[in-house]
Each structure stands twice: as C-alpha cells, then as structure tokens.
C-alpha atoms as a PDB file:
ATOM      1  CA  UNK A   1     -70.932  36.151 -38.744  1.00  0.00           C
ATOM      2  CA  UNK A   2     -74.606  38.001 -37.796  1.00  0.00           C
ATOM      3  CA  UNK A   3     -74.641  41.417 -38.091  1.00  0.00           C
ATOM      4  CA  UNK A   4     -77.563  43.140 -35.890  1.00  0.00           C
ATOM      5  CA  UNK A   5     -78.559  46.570 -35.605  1.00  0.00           C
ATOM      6  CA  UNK A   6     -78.070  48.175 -31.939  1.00  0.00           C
ATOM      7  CA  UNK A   7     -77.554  51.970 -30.507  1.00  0.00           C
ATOM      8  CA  UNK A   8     -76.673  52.769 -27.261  1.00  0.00           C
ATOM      9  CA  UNK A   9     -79.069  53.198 -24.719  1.00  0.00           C
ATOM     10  CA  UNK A  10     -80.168  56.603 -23.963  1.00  0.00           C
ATOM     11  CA  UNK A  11     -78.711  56.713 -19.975  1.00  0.00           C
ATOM     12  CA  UNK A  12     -75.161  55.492 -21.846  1.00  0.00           C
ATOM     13  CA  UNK A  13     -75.097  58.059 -24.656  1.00  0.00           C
ATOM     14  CA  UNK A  14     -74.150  62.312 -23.502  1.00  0.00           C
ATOM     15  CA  UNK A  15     -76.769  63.042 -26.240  1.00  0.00           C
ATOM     16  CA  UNK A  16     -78.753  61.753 -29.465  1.00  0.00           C
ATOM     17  CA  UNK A  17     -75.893  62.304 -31.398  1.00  0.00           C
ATOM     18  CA  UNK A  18     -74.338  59.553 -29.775  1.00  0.00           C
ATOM     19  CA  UNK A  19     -76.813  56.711 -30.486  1.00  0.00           C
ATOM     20  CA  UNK A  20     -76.629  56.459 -34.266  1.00  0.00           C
ATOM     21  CA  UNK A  21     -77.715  52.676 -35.178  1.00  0.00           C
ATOM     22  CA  UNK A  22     -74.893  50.474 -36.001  1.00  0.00           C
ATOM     23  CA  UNK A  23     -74.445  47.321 -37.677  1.00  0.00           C
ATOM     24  CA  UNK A  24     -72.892  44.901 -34.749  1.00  0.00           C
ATOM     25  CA  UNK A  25     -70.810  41.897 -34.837  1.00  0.00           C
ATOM     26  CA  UNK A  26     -72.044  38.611 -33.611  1.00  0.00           C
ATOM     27  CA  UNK A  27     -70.251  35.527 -33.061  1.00  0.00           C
ATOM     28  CA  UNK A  28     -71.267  32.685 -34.485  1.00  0.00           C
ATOM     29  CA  UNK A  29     -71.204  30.442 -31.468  1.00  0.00           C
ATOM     30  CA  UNK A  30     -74.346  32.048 -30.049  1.00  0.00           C
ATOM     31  CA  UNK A  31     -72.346  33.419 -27.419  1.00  0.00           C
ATOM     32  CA  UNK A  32     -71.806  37.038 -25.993  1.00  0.00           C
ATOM     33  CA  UNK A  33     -68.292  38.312 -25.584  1.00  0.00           C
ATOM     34  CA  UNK A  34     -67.074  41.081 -23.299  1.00  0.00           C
ATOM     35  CA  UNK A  35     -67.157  43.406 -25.741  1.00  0.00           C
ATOM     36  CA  UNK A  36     -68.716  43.514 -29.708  1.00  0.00           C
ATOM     37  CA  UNK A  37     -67.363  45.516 -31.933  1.00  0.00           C
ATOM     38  CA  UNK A  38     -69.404  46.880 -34.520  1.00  0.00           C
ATOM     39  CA  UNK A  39     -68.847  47.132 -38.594  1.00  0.00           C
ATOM     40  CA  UNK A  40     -67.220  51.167 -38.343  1.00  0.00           C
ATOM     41  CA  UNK A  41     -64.583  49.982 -35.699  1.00  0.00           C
ATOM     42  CA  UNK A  42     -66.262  50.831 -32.579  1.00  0.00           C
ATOM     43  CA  UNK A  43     -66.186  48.461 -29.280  1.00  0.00           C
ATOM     44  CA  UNK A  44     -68.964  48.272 -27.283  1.00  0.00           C
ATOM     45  CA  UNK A  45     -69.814  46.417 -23.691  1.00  0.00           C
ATOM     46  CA  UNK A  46     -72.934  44.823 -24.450  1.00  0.00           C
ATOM     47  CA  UNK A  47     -74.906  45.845 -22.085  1.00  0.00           C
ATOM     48  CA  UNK A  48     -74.665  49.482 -23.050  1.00  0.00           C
ATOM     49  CA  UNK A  49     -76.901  48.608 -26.033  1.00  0.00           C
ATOM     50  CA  UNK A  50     -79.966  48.112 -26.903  1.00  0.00           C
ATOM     51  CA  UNK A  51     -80.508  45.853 -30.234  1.00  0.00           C
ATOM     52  CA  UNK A  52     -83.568  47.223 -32.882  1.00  0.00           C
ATOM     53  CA  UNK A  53     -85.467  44.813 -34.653  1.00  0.00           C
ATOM     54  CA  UNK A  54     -85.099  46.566 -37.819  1.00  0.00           C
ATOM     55  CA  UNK A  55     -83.184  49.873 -38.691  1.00  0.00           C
ATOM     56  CA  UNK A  56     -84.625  53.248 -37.461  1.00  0.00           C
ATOM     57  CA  UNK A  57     -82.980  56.221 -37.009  1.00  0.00           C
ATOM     58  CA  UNK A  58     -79.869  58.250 -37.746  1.00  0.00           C
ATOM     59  CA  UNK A  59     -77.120  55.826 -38.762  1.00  0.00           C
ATOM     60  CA  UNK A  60     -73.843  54.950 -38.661  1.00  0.00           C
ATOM     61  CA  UNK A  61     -72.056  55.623 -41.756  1.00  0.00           C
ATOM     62  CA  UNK A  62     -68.885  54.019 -40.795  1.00  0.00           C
ATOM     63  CA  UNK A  63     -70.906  50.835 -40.337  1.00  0.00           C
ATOM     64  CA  UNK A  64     -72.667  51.174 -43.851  1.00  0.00           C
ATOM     65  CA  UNK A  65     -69.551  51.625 -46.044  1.00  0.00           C
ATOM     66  CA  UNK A  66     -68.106  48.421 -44.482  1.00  0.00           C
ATOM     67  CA  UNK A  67     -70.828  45.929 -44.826  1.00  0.00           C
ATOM     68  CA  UNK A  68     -70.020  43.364 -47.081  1.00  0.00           C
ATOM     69  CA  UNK A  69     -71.716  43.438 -50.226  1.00  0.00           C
ATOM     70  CA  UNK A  70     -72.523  40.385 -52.803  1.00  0.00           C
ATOM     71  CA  UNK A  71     -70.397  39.881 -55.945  1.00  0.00           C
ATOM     72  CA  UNK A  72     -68.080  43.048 -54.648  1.00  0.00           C
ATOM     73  CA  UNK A  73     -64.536  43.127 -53.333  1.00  0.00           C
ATOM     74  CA  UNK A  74     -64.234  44.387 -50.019  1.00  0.00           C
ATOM     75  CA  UNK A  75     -63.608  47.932 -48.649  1.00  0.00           C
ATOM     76  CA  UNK A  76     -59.660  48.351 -47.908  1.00  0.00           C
END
C-alpha cells in the first residue's frame, strides 16, 4: 500500500474548510480505481483531487490517527 497526500481541488470543495490534506490510499498495482479512499474513511473520485508533493496545510486528523506506525499495534 502507498499512502500520498491529496486535498480536493478548490472548484470541488464549498470552502477551505473542506480541503484539509489527507493521507490517500494507493493500490499497489499502479492502477487508479473509481474511487480511493483515504486513511480517515473518506471516498473520493480521483479526479476531484489534487495530490501535494509533500504535506502543507490544514490536515486531516482522521487520516493522522490511523496511519500505521512502526513497532505499534494498530488503531481499533
């Protein structure tokens, strides 16, 4: 699994609040799906995002409490 950092693009968001940066789901096949779900839950159509080469922003909590960390069970 990759895990990228993407908001929504301003024309898909009703405001800034909307497009906090969250940590997205990849597939390992190097494909694109229909829809990519991100690490807080959330489904997205791809091309309502816009992928960041490195975190900026205000972001996603959600998304930071679940990434995986080393040597640490996982969130339930």
């Amino acid at each position: 699994m990759t895990l990228i950092f993407a908001r929504l693009l301003r024309e898909h968001a009703r405001g800034e609040s909307e497009r906090v940066v969250h940590l997205i789901r990849l597939p390992g096949d190097g494909g694109i799906p229909p829809h990519l779900f991100a690490q807080c839950g959330e489904r997205f159509e791809p091309y309502v995002l816009e992928s960041l080469p490195l975190p900026g922003g205000a972001p996603c909590v959600p998304c930071l409490a679940a990434v995986p960390r080393p040597g640490l069970p996982p969130n339930e």
